[in-house]
Protein backbone atom coordinates (compact mmCIF):
# COMPACT_ATOMS: atom_id res chain seq x y z
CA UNK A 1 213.91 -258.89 70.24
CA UNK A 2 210.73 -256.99 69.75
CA UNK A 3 212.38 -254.26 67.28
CA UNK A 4 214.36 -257.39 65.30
CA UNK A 5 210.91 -258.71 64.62
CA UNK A 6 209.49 -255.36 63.21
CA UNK A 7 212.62 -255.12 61.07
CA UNK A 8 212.43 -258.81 59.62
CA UNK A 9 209.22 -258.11 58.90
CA UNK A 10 210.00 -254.65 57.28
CA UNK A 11 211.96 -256.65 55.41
CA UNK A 12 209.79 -259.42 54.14
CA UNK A 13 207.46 -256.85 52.82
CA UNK A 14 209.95 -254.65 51.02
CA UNK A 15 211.21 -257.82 49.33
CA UNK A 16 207.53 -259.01 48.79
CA UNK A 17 206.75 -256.52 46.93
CA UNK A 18 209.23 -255.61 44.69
CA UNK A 19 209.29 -259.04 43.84
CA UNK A 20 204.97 -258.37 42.55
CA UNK A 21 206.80 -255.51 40.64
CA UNK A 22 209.35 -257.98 38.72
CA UNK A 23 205.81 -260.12 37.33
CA UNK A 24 205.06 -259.78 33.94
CA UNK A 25 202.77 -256.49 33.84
CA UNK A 26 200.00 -256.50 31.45
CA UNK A 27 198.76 -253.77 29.42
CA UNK A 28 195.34 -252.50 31.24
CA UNK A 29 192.03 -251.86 29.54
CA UNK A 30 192.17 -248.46 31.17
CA UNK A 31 195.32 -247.34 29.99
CA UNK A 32 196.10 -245.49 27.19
CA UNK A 33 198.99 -246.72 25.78
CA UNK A 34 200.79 -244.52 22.68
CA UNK A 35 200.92 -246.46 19.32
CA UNK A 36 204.94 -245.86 19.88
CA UNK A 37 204.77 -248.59 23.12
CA UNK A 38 201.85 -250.63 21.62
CA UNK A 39 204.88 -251.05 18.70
CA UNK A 40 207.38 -251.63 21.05
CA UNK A 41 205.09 -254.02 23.51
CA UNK A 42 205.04 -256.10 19.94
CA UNK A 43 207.38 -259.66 19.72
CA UNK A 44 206.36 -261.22 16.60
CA UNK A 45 202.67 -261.44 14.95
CA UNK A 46 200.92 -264.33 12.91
CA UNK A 47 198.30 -263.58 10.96
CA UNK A 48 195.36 -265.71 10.59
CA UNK A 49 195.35 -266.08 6.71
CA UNK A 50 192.66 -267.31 4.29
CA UNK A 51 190.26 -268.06 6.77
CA UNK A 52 187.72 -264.87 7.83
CA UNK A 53 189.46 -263.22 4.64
CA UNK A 54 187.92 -265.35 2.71
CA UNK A 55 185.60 -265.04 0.25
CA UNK A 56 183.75 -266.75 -2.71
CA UNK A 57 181.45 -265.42 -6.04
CA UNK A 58 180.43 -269.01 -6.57
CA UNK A 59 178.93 -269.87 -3.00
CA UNK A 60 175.41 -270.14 -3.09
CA UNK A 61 174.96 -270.76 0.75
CA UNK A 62 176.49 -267.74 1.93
CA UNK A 63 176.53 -268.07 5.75
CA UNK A 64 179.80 -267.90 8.23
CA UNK A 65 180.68 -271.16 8.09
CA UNK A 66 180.71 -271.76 4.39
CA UNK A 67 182.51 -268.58 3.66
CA UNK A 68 185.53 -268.65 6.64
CA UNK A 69 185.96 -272.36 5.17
CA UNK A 70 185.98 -271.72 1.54
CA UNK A 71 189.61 -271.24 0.79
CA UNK A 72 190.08 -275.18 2.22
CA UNK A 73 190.93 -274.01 5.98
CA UNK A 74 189.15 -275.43 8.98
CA UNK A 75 186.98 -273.36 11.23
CA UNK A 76 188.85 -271.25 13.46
CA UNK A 77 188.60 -272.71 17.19
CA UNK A 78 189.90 -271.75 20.78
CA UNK A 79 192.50 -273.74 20.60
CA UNK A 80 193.60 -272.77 17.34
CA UNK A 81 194.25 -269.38 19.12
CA UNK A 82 195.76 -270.88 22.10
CA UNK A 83 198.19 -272.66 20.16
CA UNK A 84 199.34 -269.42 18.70
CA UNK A 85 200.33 -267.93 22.05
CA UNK A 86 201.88 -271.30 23.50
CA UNK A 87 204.13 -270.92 20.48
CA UNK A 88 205.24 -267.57 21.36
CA UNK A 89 203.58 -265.09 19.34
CA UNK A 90 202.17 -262.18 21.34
CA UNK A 91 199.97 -260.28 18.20
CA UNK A 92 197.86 -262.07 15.89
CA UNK A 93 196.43 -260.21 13.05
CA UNK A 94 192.89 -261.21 11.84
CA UNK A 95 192.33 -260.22 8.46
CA UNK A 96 188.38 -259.96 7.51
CA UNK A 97 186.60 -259.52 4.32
CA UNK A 98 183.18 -257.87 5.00
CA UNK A 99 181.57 -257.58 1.25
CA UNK A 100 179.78 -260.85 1.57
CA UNK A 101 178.35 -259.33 4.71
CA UNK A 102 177.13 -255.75 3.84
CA UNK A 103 174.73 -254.15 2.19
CA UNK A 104 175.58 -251.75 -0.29
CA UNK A 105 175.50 -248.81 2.84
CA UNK A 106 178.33 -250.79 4.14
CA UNK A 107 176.16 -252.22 7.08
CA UNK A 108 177.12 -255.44 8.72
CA UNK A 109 175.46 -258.89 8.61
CA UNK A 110 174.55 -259.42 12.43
CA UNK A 111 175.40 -263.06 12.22
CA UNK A 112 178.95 -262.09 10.56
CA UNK A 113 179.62 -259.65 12.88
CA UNK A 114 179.44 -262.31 16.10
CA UNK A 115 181.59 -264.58 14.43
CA UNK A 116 184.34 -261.87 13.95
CA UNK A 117 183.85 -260.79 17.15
CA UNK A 118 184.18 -264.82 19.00
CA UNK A 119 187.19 -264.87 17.16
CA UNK A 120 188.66 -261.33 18.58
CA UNK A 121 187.10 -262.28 21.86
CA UNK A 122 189.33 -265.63 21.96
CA UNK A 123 192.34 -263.93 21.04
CA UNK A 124 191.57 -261.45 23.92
CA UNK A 125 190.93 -263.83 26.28
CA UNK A 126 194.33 -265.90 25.16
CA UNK A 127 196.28 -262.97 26.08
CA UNK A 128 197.42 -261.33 22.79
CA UNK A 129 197.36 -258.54 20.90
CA UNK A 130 194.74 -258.00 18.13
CA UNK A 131 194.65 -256.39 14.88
CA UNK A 132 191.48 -256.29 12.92
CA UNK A 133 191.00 -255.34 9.65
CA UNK A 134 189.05 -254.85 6.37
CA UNK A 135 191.22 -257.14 4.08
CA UNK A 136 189.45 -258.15 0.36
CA UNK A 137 186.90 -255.68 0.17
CA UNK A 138 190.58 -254.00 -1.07
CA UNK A 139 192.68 -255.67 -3.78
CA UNK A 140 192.68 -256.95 -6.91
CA UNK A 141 188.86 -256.23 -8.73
CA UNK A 142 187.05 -257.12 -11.66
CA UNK A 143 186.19 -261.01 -12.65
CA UNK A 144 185.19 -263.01 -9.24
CA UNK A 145 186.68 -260.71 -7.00
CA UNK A 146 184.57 -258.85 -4.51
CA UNK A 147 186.97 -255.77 -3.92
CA UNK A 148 185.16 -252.12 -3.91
CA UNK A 149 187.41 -250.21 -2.55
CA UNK A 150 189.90 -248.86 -5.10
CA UNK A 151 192.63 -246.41 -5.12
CA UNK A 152 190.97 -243.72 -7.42
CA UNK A 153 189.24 -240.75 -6.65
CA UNK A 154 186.15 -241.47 -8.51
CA UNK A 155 185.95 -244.34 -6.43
CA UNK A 156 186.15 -242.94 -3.22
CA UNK A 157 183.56 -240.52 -3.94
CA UNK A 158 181.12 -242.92 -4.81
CA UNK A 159 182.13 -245.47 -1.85
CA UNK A 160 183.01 -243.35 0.65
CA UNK A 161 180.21 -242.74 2.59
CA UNK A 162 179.78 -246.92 2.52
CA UNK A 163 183.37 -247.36 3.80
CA UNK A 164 182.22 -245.16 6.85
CA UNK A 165 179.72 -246.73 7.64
CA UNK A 166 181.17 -249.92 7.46
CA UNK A 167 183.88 -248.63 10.27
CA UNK A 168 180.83 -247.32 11.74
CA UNK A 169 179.55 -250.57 12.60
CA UNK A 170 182.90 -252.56 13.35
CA UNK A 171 184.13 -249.32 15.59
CA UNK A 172 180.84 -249.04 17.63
CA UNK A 173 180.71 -253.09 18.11
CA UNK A 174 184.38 -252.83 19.92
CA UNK A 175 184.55 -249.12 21.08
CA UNK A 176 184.34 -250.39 24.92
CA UNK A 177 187.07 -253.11 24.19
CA UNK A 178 190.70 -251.87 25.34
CA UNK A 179 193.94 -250.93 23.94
CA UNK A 180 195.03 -254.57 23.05
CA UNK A 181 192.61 -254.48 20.10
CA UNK A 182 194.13 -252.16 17.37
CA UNK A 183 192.06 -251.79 13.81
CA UNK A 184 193.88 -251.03 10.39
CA UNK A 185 191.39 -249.62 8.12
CA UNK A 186 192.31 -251.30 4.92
CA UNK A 187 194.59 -253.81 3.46
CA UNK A 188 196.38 -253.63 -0.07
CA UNK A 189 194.52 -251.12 -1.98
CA UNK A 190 195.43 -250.91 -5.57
CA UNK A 191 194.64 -248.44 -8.79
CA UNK A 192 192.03 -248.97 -11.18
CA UNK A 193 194.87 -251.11 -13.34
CA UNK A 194 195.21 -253.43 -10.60
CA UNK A 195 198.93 -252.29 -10.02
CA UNK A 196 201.04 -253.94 -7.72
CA UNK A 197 204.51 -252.28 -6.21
CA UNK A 198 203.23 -248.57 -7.48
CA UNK A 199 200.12 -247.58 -9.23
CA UNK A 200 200.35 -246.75 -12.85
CA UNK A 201 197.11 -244.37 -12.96
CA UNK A 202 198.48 -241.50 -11.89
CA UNK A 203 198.74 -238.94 -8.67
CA UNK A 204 195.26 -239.93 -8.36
CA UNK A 205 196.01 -242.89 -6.97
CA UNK A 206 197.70 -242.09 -4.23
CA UNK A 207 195.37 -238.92 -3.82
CA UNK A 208 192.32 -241.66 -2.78
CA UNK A 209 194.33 -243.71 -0.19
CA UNK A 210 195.25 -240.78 1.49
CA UNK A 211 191.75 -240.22 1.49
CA UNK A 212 190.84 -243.50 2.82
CA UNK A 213 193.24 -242.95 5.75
CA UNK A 214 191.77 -240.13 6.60
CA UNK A 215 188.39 -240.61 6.64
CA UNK A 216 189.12 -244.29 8.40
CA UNK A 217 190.83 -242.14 10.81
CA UNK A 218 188.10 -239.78 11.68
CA UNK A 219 185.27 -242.21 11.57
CA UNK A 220 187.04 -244.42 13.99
CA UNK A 221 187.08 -241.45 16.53
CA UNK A 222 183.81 -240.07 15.80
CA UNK A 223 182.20 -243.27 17.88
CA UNK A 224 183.89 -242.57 20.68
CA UNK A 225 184.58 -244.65 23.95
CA UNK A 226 187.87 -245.99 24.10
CA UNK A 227 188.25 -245.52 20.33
CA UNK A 228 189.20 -242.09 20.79
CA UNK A 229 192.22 -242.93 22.12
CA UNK A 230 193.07 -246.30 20.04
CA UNK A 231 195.29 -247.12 18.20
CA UNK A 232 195.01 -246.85 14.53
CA UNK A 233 196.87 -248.67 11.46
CA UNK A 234 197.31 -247.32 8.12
CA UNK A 235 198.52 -248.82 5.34
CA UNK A 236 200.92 -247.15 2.21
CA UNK A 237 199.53 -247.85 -1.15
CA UNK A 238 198.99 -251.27 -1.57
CA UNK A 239 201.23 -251.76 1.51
CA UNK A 240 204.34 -251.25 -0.28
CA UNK A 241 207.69 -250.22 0.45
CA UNK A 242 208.54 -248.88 -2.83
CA UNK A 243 210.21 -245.47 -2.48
CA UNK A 244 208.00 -243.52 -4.47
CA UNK A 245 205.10 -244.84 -2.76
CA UNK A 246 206.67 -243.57 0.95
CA UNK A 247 207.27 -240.71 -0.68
CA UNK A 248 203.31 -239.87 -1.29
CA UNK A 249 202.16 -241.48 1.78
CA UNK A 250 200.66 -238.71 4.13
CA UNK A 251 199.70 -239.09 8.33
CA UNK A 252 196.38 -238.47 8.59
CA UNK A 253 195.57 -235.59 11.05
CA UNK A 254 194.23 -237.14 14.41
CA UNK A 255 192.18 -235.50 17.28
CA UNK A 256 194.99 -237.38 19.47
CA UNK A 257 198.47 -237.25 19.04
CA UNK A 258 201.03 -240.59 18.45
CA UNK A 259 198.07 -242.80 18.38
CA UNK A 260 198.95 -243.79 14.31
CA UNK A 261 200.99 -246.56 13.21
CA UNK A 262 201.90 -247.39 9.55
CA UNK A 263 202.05 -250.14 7.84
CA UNK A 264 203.96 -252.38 4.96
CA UNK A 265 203.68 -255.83 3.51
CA UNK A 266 207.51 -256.99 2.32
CA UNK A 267 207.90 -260.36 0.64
CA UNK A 268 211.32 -259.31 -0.24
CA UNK A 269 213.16 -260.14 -2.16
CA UNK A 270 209.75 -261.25 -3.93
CA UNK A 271 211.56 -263.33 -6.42
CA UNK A 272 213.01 -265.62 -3.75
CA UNK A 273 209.77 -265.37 -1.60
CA UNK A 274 208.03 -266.97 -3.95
CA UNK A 275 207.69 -269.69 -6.61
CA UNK A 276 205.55 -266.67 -8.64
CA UNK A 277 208.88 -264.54 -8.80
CA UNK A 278 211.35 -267.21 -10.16
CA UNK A 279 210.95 -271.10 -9.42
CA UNK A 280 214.35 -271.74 -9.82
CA UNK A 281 215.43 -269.25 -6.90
CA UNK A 282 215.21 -271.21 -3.84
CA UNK A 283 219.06 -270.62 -2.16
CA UNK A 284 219.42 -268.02 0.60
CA UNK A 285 222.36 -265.83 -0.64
CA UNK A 286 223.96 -262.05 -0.28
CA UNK A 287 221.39 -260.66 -2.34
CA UNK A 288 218.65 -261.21 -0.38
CA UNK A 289 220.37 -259.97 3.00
CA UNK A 290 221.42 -257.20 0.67
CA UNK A 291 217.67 -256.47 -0.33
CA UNK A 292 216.18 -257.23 3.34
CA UNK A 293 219.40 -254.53 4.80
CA UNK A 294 218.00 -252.16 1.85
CA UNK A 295 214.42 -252.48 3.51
CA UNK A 296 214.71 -251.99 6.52
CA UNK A 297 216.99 -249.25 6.42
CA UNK A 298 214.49 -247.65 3.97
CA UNK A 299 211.48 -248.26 6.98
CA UNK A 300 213.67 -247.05 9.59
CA UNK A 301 214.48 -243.56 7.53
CA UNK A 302 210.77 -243.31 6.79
CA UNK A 303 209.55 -244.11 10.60
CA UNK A 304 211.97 -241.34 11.32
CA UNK A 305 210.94 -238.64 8.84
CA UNK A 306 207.35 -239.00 9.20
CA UNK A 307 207.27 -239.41 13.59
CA UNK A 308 205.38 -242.70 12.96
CA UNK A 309 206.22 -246.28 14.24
CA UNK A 310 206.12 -248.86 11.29
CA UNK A 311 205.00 -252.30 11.48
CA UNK A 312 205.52 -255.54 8.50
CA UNK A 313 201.66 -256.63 8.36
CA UNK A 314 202.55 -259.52 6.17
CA UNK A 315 206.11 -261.05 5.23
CA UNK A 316 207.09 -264.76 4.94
CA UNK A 317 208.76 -267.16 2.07
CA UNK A 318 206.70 -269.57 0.53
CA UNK A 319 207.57 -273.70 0.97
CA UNK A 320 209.42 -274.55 -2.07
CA UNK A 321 210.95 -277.56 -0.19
CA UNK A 322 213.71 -275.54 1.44
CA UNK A 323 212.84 -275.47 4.95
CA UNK A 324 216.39 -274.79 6.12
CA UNK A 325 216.89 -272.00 3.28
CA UNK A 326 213.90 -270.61 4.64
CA UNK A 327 214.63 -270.77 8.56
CA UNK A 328 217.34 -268.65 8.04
CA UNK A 329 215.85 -266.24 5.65
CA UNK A 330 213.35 -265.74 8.74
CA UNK A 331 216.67 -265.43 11.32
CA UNK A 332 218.07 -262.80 8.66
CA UNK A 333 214.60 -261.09 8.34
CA UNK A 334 213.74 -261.03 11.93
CA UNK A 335 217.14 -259.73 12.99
CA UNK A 336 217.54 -256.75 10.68
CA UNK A 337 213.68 -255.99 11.70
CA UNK A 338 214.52 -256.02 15.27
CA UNK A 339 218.06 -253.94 14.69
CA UNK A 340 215.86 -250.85 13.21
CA UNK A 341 212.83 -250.90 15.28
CA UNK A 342 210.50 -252.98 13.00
CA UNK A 343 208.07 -255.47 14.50
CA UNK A 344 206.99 -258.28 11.77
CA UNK A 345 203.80 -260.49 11.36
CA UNK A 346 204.30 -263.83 9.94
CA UNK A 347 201.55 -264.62 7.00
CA UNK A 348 200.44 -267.52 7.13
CA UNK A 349 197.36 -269.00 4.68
CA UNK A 350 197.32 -272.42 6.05
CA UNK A 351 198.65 -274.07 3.23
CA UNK A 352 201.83 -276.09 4.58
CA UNK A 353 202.85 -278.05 0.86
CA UNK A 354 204.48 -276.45 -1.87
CA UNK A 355 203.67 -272.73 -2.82
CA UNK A 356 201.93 -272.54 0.79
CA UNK A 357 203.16 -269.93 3.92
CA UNK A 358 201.76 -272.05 6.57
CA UNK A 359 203.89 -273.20 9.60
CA UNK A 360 200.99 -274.04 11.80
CA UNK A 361 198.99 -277.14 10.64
CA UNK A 362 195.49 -275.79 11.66
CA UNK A 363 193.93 -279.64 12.28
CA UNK A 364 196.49 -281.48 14.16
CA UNK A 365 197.60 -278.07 16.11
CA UNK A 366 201.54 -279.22 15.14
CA UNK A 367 204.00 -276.20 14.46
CA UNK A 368 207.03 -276.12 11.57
CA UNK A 369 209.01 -275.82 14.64
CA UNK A 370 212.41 -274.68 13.15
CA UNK A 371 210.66 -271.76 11.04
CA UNK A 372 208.31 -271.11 14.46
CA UNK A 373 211.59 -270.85 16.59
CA UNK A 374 213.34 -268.94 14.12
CA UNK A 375 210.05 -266.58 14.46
CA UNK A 376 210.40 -266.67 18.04
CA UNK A 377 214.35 -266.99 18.66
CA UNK A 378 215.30 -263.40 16.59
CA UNK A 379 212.33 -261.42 17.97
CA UNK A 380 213.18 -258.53 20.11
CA UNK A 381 212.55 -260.67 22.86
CA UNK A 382 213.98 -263.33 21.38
CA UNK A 383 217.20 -265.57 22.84
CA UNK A 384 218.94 -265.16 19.77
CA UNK A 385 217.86 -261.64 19.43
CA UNK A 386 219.37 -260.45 22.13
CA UNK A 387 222.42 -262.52 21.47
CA UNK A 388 223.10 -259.98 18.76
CA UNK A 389 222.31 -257.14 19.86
CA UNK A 390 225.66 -255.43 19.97
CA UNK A 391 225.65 -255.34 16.77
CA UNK A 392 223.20 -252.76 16.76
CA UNK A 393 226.88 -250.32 17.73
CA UNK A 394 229.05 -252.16 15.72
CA UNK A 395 228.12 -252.85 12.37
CA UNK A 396 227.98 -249.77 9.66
CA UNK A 397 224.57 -250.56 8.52
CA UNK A 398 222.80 -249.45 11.60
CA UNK A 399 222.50 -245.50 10.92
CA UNK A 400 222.85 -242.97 14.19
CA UNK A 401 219.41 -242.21 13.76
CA UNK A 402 218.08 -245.70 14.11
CA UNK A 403 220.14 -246.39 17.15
CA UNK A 404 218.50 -242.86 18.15
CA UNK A 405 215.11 -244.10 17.63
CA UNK A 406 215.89 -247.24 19.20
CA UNK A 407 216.77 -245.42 22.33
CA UNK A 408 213.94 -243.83 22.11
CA UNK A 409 211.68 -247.09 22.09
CA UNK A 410 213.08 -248.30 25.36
CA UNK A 411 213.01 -245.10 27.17
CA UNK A 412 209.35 -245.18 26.49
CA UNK A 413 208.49 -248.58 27.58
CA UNK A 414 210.09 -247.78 30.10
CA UNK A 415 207.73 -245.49 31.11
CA UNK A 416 205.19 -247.13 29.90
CA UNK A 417 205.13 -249.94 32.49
CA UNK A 418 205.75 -247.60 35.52
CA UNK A 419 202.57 -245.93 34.52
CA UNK A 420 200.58 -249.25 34.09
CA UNK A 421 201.89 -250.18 37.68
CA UNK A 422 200.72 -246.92 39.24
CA UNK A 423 196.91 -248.13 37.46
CA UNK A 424 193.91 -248.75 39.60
CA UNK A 425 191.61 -252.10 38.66
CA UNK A 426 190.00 -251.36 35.41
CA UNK A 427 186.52 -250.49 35.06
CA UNK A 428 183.69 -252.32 34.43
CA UNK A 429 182.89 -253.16 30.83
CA UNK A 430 186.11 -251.40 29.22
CA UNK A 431 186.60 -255.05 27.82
CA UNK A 432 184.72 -257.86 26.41
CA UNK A 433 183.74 -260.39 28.19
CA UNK A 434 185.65 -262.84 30.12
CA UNK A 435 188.64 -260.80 29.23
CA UNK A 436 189.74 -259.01 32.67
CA UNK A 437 192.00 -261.52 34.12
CA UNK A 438 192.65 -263.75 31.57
CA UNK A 439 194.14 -261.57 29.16
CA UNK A 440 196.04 -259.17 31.51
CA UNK A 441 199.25 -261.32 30.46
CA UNK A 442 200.98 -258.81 28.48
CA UNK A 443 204.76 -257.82 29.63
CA UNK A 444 205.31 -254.25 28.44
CA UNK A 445 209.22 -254.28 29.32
CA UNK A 446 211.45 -256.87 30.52
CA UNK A 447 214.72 -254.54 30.59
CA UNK A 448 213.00 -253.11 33.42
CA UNK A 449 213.33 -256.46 35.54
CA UNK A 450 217.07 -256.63 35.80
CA UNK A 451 217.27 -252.73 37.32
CA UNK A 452 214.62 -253.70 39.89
CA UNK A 453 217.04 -257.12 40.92
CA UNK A 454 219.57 -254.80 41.36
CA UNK A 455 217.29 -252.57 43.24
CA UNK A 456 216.06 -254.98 45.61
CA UNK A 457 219.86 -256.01 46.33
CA UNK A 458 220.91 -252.95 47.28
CA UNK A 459 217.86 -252.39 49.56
CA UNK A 460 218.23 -256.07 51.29
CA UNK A 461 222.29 -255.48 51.52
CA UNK A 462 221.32 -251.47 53.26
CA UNK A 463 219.14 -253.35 55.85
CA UNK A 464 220.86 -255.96 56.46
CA UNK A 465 223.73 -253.42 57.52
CA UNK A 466 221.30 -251.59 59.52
CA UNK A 467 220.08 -254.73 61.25
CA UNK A 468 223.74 -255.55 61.97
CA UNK A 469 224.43 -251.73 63.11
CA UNK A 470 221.55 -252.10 65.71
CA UNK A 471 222.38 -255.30 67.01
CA UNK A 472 226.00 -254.57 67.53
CA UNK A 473 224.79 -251.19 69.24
CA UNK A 474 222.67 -253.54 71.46
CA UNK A 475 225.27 -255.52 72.55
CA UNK A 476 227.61 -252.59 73.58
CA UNK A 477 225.02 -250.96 75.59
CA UNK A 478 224.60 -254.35 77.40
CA UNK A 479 228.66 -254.12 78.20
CA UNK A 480 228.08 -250.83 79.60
């Protein structure tokens, strides 16, 4: 009876833990994760629009408050950010605009700086992933705009050392925070004629984003801590996915390799995306699932050729009272994104009437649920998303090399949660405050859940046969 006990108990604990091993894992502030998994870790973003972004030449109280409110949104709360991860989102980006906050050595506004940081900190602490950014200090200049970073040469001689600093001062405020918290140096940066799409001033152009990268890039690694290992987001000329403008984009060199991740904006098919592009366009057709299957296979090909995972920063379809034209412009969207590797970030500006991208109404905390489960549904962990994912093999569209790459993704994760599993408790101060339990909710891989099932089947059904072995041998002996 004695040795029944012991193997009962044997196994309980086998079965105990390998059920620990089938919880969520999170992503530890210890571990270095590659930007490859952080991609891959990604369901679907929502970016906190118009709010810290903001910015105004006619304020003449210039304090937090007055400028994170000045586009007509409502200061951004706790539960604001908890409401974004009950819906299902898993990233949020927070785009920042710093020029009201500098001085003209690109040093940061104490008071500005805490605010931005609260706001990370919540997000954090709610259990997603951040991205952090420097949004309208790029853009369009000239008239009441406060861009001064430009896509010219000239200009990045004369701003450069300012744009250091200013990553200076943002990278040494987080460079204890872990690998959850990813920066993108800059925004949409556009020529000195204000181009959109592709510049128009030349080589040159191109020339000082590539610049920008780069020095973003090393000044981000030059401070240390766990920034020498985080990962970094770059952006193509003005974000775009024009073909010309992948073509000139260059990887900056890093002192670590497959930390880098690039990144596009894609309103596409702009025309349909919004009321700007042609009023009249408002029906969901062939030609923008032809446009959307042109864009993604165009990101997949350049995510490929350049060794760099690619993430959509900013997409979305503006209300022009065709909410169901809309939802599945999003399922389209979502799914082709998904099918090549892609991982997309809703924008949303808080402006839920007409000619707005809003789905969450920031006051009542209420969600445009069919457009937020359409977000949700066709992620990669999505229910309709995986629904459809045979058709990754059987449709023509889907090349061999993003099935490849694909393959690739998983394998990694893969990995990427056995390692986290094999991690000791994090260290002390690798993340801000109140952030070591609370946001250790991050599930690197589900797949890996239904081979450990399987695993712990097999295991119960072996001792379960041994147990029955050894009793029967028990009884026979007492025959004897």
């Amino acid at each position: 009876m004695r040795n029944i006990r012991k193997i009962l108990a044997l196994c309980a604990a086998v079965l105990f833990s390998l059920a620990a091993l089938t919880s969520p894992l999170p992503v530890r502030a210890d571990f270095q994760v590659t930007a490859q998994e952080q991609v891959a870790a990604i369901n679907v973003g929502w970016n906190l629009g118009n709010t810290l972004d903001s910015y105004g030449t006619w304020l003449t109280d210039v304090n937090p408050e007055s400028v994170e409110t000045c586009w007509g949104n409502p200061v951004t709360t706790r539960q604001m950010i908890a409401s974004v991860r009950e819906a299902g989102f898993n990233t949020i980006r927070i785009p920042v605009t710093w020029a009201h906050f500098t001085d003209s050595n690109g040093n940061v506004d104490p008071s500005w700086m805490a605010r931005v940081k609260q706001v990370v900190d919540w997000s954090l602490e709610e259990g997603l992933y951040v991205i952090l950014n420097v949004h309208h200090d790029t853009g369009e200049h000239g008239s009441d705009k406060v861009c001064w970073i430009i896509a010219d040469t000239g200009t990045y001689d004369s701003v450069n050392q300012r744009f250091a600093n200013l990553w200076t001062n943002i990278a040494n405020e987080f460079k204890n925070y872990d690998n959850r918290l990813m920066f993108e140096g800059y925004n949409e940066m556009l020529d000195m004629n204000n181009s959109w799409n592709a510049p128009t001033a030349g080589q040159g152009a191109y020339d000082a984003v590539n610049s920008f990268a780069q020095l973003f890039v090393d000044t981000v690694r030059a401070t240390g801590g766990n920034n020498e290992t985080r990962n970094l987001i770059v952006n193509t000329y003005v974000a775009s996915a024009d073909p010309d403008v992948l073509n000139h984009f260059v990887l900056p060199s890093d002192t670590v390799s497959g930390h880098l991740i690039c990144e596009i904006h894609a309103y596409t098919p702009w025309n349909f995306c919004s009321h700007d592009g042609d009023a009249s366009y408002t029906t969901f057709d062939s030609n923008c699932q032809s446009q959307i299957d042109n864009l993604m296979s165009s990101l997949a090909n350049f995510s490929n050729s350049n060794g760099v995972p690619v993430i959509i920063g900013e997409f979305g379809v503006e209300n022009q009272n065709n909410d169901s034209d809309r939802e599945a412009y999003i399922e389209y969207y979502m799914q082709k994104a998904t099918q090549n590797g892609i991982r997309c970030i809703w924008w949303d500006n808080g402006q839920l009437d007409y000619g707005g991208y809003g789905i969450l109404d920031r006051n009542t905390l209420s969600w445009n649920e069919p457009l937020t489960n359409a977000l949700i549904d066709n992620a990669p962990s999505g229910t309709a998303a995986a629904a459809s994912a045979p058709e990754v093999e059987e449709t023509e569209e889907t090349s061999a090399s993003t099935t490849e790459q694909a393959q690739v993704e998983t394998q990694e994760t893969v990995q990427t949660q056995e390692q986290i599993a094999q991690q000791e408790e994090p260290a002390a101060g690798t993340a801000p405050s109140g952030t070591e339990e609370q946001g250790d909710l991050q599930n690197i891989n589900a797949n890996k859940n239904s081979f450990i099932l399987l695993l712990i089947v097999g295991i119960v059904a072996v001792l379960a046969a041994y147990s029955g072995l050894f009793l029967l041998g028990r009884r026979n002996g007492r025959k004897q």
